[in-house]
PDB file of N, CA and C in Angstrom:
ATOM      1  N   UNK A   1     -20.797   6.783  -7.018  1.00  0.00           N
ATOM      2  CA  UNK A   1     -19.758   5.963  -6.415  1.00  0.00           C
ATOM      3  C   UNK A   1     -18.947   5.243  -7.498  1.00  0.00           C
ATOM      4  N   UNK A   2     -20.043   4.877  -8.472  1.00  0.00           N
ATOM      5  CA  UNK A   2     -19.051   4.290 -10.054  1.00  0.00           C
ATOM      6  C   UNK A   2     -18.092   5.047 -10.262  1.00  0.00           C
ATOM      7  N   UNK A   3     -18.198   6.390 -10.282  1.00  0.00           N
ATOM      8  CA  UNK A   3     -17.496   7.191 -10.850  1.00  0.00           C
ATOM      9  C   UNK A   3     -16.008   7.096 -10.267  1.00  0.00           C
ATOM     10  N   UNK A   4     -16.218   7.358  -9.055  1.00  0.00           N
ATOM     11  CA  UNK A   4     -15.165   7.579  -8.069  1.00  0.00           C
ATOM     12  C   UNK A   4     -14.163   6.497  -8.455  1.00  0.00           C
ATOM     13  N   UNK A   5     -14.741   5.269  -8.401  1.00  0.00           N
ATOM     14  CA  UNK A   5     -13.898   3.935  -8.653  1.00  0.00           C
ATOM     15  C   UNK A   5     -13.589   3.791  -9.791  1.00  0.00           C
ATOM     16  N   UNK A   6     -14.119   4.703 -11.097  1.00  0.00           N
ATOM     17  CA  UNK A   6     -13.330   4.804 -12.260  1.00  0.00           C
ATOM     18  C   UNK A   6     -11.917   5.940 -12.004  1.00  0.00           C
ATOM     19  N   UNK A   7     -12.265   6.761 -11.460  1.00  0.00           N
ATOM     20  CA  UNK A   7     -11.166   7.377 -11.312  1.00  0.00           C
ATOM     21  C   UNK A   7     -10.098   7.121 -10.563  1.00  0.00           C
ATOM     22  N   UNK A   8     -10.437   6.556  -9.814  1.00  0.00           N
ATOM     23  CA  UNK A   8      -9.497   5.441  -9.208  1.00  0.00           C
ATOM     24  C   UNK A   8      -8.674   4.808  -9.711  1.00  0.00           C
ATOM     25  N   UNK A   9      -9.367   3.942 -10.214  1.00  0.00           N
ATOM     26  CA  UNK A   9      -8.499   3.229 -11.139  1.00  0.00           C
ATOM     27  C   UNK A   9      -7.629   3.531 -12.544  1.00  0.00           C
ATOM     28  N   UNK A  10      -8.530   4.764 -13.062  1.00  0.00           N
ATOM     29  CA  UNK A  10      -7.238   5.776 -13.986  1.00  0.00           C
ATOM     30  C   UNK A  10      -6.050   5.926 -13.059  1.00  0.00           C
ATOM     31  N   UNK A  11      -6.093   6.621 -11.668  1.00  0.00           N
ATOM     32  CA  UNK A  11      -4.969   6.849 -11.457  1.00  0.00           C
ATOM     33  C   UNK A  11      -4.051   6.206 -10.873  1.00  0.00           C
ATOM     34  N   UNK A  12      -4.410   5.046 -10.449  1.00  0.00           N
ATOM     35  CA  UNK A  12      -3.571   3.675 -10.665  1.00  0.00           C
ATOM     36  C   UNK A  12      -2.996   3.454 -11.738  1.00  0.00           C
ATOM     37  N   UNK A  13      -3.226   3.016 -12.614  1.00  0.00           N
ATOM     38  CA  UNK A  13      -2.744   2.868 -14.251  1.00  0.00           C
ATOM     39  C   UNK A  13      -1.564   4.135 -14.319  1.00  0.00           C
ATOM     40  N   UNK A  14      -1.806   5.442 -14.225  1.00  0.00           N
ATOM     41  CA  UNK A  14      -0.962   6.325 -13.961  1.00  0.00           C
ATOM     42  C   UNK A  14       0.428   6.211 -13.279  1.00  0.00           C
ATOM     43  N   UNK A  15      -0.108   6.004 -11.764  1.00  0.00           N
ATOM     44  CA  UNK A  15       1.123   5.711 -10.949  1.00  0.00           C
ATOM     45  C   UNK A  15       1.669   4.459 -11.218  1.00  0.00           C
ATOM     46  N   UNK A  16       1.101   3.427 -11.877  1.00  0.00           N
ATOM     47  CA  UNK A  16       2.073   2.352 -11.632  1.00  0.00           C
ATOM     48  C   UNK A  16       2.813   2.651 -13.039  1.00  0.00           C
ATOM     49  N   UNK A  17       2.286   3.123 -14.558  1.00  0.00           N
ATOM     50  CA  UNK A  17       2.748   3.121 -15.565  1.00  0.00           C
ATOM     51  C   UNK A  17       4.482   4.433 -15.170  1.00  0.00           C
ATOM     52  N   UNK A  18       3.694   5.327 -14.529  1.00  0.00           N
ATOM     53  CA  UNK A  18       4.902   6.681 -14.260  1.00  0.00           C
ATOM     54  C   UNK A  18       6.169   5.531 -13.270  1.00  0.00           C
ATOM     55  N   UNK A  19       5.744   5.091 -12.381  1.00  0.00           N
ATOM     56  CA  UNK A  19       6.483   4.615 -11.172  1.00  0.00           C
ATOM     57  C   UNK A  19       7.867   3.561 -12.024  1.00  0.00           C
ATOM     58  N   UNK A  20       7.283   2.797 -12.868  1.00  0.00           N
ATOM     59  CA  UNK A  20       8.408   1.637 -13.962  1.00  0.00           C
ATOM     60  C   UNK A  20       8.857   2.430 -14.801  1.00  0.00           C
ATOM     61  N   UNK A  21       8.295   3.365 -15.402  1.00  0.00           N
ATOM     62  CA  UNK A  21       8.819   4.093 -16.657  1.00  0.00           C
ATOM     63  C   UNK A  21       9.620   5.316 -16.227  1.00  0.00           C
ATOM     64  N   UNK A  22       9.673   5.776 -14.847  1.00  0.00           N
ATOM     65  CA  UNK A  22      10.266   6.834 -14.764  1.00  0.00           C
ATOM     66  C   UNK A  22      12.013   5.776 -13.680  1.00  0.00           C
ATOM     67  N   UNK A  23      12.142   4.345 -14.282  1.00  0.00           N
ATOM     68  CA  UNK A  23      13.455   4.160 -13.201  1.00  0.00           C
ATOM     69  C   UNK A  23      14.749   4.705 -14.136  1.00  0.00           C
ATOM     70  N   UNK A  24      15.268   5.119 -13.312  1.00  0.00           N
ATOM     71  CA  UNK A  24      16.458   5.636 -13.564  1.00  0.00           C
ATOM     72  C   UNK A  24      17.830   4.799 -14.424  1.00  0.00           C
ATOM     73  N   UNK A  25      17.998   5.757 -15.372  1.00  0.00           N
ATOM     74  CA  UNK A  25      19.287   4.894 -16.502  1.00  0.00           C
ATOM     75  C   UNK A  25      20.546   4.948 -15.653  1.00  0.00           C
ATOM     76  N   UNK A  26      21.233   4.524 -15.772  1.00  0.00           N
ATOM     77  CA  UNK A  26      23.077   3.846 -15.625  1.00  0.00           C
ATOM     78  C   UNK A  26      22.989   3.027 -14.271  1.00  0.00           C
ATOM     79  N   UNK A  27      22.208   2.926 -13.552  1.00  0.00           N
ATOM     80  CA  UNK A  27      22.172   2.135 -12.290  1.00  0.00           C
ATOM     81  C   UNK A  27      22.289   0.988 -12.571  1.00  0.00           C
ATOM     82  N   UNK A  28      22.601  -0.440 -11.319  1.00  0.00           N
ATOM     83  CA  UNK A  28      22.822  -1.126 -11.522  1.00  0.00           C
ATOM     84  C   UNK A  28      21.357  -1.872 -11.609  1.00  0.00           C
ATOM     85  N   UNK A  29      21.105  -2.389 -12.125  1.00  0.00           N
ATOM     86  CA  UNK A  29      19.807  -3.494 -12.866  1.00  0.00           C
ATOM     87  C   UNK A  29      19.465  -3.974 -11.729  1.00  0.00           C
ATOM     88  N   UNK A  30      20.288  -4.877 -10.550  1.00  0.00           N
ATOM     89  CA  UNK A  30      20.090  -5.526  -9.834  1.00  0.00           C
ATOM     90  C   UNK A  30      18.882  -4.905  -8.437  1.00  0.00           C
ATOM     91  N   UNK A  31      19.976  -4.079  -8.118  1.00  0.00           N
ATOM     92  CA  UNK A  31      19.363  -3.242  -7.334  1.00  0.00           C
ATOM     93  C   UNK A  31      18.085  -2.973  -7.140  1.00  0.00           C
ATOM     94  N   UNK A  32      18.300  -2.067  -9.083  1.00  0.00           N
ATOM     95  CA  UNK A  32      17.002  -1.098  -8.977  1.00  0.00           C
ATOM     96  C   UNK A  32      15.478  -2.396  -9.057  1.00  0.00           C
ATOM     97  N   UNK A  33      15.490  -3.249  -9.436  1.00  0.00           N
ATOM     98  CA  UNK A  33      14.988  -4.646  -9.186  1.00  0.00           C
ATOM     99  C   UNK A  33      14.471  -4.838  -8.217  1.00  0.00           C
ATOM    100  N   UNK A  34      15.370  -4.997  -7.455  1.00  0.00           N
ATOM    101  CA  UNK A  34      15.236  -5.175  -5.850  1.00  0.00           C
ATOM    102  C   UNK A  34      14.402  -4.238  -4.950  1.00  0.00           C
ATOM    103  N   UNK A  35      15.095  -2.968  -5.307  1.00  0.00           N
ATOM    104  CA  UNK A  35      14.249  -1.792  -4.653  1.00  0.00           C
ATOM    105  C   UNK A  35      13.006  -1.412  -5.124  1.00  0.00           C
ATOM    106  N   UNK A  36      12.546  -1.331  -6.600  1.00  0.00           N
ATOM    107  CA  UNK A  36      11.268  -1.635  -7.248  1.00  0.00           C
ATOM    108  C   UNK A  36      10.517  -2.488  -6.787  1.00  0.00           C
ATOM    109  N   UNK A  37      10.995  -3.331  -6.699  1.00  0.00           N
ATOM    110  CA  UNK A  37      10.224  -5.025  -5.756  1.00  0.00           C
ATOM    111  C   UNK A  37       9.208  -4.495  -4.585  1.00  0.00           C
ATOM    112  N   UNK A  38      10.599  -4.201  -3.671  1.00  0.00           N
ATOM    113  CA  UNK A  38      10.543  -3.328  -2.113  1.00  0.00           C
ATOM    114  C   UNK A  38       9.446  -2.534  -1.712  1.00  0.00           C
ATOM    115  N   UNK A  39       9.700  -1.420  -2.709  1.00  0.00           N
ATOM    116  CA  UNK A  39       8.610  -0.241  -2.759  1.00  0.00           C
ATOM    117  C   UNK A  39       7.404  -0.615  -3.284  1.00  0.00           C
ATOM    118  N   UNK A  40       7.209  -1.689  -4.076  1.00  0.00           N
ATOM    119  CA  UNK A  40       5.675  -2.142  -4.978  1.00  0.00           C
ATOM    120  C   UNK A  40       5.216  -2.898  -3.511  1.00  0.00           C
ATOM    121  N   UNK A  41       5.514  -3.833  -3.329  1.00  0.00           N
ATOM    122  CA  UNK A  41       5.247  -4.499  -1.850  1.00  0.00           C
ATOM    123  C   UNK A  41       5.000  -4.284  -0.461  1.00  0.00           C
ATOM    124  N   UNK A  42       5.779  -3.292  -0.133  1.00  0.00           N
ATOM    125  CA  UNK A  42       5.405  -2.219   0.948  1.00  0.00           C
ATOM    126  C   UNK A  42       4.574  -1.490   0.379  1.00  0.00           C
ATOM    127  N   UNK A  43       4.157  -0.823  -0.556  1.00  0.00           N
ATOM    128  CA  UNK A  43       2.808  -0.021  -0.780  1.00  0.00           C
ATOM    129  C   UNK A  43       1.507  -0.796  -0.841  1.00  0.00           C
ATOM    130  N   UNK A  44       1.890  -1.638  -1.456  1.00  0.00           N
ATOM    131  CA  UNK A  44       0.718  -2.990  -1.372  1.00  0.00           C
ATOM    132  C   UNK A  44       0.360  -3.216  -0.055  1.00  0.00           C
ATOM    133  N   UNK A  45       1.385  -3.419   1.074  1.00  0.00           N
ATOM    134  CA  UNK A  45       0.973  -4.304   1.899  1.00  0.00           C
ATOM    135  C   UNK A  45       0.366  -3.423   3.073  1.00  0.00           C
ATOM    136  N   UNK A  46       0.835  -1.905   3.017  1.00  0.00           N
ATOM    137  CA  UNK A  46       0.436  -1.156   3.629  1.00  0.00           C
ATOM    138  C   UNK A  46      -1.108  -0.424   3.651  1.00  0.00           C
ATOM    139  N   UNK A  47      -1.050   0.348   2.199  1.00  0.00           N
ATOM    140  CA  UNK A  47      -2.436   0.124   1.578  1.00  0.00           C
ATOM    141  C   UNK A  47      -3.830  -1.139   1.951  1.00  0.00           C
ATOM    142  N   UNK A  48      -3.408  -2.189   2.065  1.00  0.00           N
ATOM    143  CA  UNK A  48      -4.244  -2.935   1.873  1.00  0.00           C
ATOM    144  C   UNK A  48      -4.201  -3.095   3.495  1.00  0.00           C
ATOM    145  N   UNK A  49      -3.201  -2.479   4.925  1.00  0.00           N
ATOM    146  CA  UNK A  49      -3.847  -2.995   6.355  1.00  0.00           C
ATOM    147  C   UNK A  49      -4.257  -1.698   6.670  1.00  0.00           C
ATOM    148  N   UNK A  50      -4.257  -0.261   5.375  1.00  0.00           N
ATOM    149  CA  UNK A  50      -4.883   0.588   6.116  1.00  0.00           C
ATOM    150  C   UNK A  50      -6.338   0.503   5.623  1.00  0.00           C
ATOM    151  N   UNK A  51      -6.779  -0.256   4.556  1.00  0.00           N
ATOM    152  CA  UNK A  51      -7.669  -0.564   4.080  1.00  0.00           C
ATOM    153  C   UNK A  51      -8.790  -1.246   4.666  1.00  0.00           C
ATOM    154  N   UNK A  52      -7.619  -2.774   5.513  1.00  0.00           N
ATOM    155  CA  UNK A  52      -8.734  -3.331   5.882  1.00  0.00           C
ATOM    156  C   UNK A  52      -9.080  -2.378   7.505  1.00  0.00           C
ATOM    157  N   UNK A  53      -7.900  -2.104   8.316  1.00  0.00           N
ATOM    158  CA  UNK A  53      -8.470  -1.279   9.160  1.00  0.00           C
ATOM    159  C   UNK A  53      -9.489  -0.293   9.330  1.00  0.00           C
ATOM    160  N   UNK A  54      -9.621   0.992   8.154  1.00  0.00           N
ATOM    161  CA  UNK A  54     -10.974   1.242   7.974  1.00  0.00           C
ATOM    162  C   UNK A  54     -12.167   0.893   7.554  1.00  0.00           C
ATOM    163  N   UNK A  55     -11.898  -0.618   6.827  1.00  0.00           N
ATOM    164  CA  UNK A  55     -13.131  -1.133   6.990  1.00  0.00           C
ATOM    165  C   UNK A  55     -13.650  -1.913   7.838  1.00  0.00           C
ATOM    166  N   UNK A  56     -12.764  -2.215   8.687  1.00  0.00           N
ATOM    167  CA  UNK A  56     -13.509  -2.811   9.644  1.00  0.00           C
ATOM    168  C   UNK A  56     -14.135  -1.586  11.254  1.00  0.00           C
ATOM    169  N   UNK A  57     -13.046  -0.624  11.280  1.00  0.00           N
ATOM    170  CA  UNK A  57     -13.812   0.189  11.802  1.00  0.00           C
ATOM    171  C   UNK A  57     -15.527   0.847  11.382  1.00  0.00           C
ATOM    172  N   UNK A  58     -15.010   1.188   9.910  1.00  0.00           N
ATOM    173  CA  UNK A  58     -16.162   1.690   9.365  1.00  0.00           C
ATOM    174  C   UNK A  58     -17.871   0.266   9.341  1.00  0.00           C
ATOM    175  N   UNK A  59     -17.487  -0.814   9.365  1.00  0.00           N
ATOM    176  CA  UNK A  59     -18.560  -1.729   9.500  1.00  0.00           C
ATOM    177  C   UNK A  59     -19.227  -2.107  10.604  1.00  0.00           C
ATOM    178  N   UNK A  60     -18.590  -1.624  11.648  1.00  0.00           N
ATOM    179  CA  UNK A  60     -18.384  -1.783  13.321  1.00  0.00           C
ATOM    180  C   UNK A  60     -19.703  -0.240  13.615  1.00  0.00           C
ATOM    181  N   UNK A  61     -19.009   0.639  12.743  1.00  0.00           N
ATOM    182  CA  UNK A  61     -20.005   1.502  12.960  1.00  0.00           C
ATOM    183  C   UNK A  61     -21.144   1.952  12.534  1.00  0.00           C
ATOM    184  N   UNK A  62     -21.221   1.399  11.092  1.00  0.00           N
ATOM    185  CA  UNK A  62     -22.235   1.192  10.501  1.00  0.00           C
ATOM    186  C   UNK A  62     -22.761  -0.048   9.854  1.00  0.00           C
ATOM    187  N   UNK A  63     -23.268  -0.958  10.920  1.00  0.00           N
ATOM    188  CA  UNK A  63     -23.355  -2.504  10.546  1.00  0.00           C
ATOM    189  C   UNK A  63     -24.141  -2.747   9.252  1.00  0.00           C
ATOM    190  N   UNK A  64     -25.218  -1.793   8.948  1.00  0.00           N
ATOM    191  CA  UNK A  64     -26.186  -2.230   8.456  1.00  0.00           C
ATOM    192  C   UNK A  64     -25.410  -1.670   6.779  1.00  0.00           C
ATOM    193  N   UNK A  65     -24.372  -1.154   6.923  1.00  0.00           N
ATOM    194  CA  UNK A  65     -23.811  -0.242   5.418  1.00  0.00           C
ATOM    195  C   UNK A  65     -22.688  -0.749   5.269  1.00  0.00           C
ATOM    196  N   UNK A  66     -22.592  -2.050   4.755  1.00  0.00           N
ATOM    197  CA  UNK A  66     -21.148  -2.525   4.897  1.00  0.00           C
ATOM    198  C   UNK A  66     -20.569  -2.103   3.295  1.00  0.00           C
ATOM    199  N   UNK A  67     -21.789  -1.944   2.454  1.00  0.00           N
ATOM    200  CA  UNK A  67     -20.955  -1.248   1.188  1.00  0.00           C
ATOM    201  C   UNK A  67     -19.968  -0.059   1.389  1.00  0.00           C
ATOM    202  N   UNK A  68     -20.178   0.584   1.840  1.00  0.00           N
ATOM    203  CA  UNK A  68     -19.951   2.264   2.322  1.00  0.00           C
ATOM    204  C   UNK A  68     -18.826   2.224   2.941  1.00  0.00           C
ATOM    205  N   UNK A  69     -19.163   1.048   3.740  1.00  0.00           N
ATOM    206  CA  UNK A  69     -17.783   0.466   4.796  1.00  0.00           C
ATOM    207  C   UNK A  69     -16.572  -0.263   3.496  1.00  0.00           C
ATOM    208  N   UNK A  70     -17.120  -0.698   2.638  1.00  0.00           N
ATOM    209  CA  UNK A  70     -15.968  -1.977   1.414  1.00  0.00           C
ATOM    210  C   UNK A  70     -15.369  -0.534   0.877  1.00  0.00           C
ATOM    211  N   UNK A  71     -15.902   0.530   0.056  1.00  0.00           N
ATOM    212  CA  UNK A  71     -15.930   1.615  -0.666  1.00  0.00           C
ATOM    213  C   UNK A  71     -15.198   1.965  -0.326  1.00  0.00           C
ATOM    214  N   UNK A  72     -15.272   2.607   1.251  1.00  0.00           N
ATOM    215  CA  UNK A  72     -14.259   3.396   2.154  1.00  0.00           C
ATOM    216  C   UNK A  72     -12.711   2.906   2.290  1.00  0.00           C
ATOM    217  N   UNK A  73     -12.834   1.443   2.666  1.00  0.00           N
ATOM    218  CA  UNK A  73     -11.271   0.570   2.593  1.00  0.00           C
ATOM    219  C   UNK A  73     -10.958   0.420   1.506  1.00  0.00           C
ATOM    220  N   UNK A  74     -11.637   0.581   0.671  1.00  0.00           N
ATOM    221  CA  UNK A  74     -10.824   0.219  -1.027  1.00  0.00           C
ATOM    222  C   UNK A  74     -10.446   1.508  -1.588  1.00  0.00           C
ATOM    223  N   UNK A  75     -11.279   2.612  -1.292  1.00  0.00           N
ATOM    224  CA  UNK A  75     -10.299   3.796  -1.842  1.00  0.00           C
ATOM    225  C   UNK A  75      -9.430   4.419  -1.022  1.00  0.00           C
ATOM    226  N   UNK A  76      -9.635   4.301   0.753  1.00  0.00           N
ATOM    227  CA  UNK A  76      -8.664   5.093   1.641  1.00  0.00           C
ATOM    228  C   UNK A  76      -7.016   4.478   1.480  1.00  0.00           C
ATOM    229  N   UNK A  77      -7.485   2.531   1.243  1.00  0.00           N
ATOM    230  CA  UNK A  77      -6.332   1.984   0.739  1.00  0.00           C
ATOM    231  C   UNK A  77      -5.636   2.146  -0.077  1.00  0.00           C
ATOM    232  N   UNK A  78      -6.611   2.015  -1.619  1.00  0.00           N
ATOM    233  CA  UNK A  78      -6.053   2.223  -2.899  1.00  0.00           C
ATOM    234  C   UNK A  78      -4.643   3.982  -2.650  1.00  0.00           C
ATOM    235  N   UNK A  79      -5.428   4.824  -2.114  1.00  0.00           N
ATOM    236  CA  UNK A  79      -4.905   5.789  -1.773  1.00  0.00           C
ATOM    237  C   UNK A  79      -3.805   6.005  -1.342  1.00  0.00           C
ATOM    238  N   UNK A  80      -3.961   5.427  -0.101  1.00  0.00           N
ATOM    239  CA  UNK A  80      -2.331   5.137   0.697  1.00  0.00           C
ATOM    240  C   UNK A  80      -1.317   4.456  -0.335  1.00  0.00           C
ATOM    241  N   UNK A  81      -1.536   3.856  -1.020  1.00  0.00           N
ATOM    242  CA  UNK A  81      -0.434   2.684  -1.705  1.00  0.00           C
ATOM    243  C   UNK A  81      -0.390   3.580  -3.042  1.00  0.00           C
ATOM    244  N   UNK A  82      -1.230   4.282  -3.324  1.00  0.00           N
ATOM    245  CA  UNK A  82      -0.868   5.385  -4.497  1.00  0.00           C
ATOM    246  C   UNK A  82       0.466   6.209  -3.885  1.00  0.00           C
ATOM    247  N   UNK A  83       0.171   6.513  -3.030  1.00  0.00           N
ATOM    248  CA  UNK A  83       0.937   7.668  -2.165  1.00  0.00           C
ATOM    249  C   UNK A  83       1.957   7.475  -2.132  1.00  0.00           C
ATOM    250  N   UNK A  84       2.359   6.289  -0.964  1.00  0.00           N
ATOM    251  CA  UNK A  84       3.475   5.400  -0.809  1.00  0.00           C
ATOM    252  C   UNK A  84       4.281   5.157  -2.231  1.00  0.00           C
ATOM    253  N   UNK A  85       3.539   4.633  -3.532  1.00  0.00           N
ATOM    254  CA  UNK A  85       4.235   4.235  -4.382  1.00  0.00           C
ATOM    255  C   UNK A  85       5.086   5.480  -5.133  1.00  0.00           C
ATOM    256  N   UNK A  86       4.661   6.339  -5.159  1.00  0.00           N
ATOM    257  CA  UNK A  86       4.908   8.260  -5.793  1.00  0.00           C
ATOM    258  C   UNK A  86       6.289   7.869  -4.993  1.00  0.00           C
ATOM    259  N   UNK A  87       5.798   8.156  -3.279  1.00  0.00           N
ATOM    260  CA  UNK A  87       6.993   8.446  -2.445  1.00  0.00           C
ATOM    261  C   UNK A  87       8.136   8.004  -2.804  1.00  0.00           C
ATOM    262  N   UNK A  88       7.970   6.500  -2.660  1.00  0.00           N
ATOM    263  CA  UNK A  88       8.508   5.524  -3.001  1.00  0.00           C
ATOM    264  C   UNK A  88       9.793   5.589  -4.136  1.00  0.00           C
ATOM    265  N   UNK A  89       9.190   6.410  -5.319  1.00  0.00           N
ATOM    266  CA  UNK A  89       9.859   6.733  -6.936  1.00  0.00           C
ATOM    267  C   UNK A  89      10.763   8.064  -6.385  1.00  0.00           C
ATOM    268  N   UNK A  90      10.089   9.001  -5.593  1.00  0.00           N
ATOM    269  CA  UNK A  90      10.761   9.829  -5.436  1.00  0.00           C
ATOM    270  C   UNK A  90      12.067   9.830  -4.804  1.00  0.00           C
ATOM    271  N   UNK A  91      12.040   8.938  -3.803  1.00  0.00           N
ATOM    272  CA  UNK A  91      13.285   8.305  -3.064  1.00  0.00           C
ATOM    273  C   UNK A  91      13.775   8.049  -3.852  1.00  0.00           C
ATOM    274  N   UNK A  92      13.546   6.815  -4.744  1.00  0.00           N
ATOM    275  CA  UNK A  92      14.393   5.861  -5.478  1.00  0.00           C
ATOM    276  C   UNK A  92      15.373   6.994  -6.078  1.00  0.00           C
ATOM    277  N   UNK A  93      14.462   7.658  -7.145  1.00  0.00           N
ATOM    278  CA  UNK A  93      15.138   8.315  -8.372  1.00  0.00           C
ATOM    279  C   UNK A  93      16.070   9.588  -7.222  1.00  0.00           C
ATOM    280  N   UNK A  94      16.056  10.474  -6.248  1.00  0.00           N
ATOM    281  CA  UNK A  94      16.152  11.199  -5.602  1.00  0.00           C
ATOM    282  C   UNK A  94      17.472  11.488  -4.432  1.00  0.00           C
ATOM    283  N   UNK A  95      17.320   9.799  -3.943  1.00  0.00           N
ATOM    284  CA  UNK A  95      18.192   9.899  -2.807  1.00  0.00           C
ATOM    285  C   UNK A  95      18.662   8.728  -2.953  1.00  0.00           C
ATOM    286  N   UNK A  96      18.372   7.317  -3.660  1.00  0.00           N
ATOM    287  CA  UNK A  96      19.240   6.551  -3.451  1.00  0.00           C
ATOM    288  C   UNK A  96      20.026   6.008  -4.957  1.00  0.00           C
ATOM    289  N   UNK A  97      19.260   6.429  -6.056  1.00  0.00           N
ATOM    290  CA  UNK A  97      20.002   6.786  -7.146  1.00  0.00           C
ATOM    291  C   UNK A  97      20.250   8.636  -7.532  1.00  0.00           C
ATOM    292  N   UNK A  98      21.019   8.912  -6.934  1.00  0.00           N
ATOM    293  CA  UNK A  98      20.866  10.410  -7.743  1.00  0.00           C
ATOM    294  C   UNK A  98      21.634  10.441  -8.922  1.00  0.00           C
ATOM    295  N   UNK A  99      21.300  11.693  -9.569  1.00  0.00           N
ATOM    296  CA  UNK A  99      21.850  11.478 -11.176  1.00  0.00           C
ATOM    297  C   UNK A  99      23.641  12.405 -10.735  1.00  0.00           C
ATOM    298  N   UNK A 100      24.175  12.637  -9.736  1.00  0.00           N
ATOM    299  CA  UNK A 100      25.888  12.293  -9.840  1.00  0.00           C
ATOM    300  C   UNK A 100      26.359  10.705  -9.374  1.00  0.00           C
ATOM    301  N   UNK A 101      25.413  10.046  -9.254  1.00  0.00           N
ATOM    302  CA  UNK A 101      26.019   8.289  -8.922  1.00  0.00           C
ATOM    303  C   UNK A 101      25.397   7.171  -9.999  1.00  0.00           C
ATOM    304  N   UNK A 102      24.854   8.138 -11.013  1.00  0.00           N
ATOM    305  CA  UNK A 102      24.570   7.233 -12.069  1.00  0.00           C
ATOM    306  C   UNK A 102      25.901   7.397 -13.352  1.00  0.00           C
ATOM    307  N   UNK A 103      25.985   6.070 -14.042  1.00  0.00           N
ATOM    308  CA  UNK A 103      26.816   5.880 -14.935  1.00  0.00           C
ATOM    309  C   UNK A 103      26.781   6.705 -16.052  1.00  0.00           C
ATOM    310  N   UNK A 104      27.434   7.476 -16.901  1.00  0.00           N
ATOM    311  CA  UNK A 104      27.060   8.086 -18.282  1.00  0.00           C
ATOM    312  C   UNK A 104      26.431   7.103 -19.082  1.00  0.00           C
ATOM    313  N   UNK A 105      25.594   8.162 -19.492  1.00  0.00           N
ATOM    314  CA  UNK A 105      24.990   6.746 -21.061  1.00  0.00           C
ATOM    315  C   UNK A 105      24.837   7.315 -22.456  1.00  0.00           C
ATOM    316  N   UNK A 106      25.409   6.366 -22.760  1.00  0.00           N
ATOM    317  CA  UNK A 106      25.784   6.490 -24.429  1.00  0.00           C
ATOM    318  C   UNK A 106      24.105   7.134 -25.274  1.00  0.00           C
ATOM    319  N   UNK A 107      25.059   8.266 -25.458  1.00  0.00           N
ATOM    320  CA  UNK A 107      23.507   8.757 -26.979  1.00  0.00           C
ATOM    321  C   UNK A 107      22.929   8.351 -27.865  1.00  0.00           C
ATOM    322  N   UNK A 108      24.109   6.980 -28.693  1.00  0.00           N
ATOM    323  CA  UNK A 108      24.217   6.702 -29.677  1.00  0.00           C
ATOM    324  C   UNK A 108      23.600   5.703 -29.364  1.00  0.00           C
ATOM    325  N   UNK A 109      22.113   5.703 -30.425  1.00  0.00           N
ATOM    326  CA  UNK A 109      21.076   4.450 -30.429  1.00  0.00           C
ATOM    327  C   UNK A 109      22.205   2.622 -30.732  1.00  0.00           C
TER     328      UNK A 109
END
């Protein structure tokens, strides 16, 4: 079960490092701010009521295993809000910045 929750958490570190590092150049700052905000927060907040929802189902059904039951909401969650956050980048960079509505940017360091 250690294991699992190490890997977990690698791929957290992943998605959140890819999700900031992959925002899109010539857009306006403000925005992409805003919508970064948006998408980190809604994955959070979602993640964490599908989280607690299976754990409280899962403790309901197995009273006496409430680890199994914590385990279950922390990775089905962690999961969802991984998901969501990907989605999330893919929109951003995809459909609401696409690269013909971004600004040219200069080559020259």
């Amino acid at each position: 079960m250690h294991f699992m929750l190490l890997i977990f958490v690698a791929l957290l570190c992943l998605v959140v490092w890819g999700f900031f590092h992959s925002n899109p150049e010539g857009v306006p700052q403000g925005w992409l701010l805003v919508l970064n905000a948006a998408i980190v927060v809604f994955a959070t907040l979602a993640g964490a009521a599908i989280g607690y929802l299976l754990y409280r189902d899962a403790s309901v059904v197995k009273a006496g295993e409430k680890g199994l039951a914590t385990y279950l909401g922390i990775m089905a969650g962690g999961t969802t809000a991984l998901v969501l956050m990907i989605a999330g980048g893919l929109v951003r960079n995809l459909l609401v910045f696409p690269i013909s509505k971004r600004a040219p940017i200069d080559p020259r360091p």
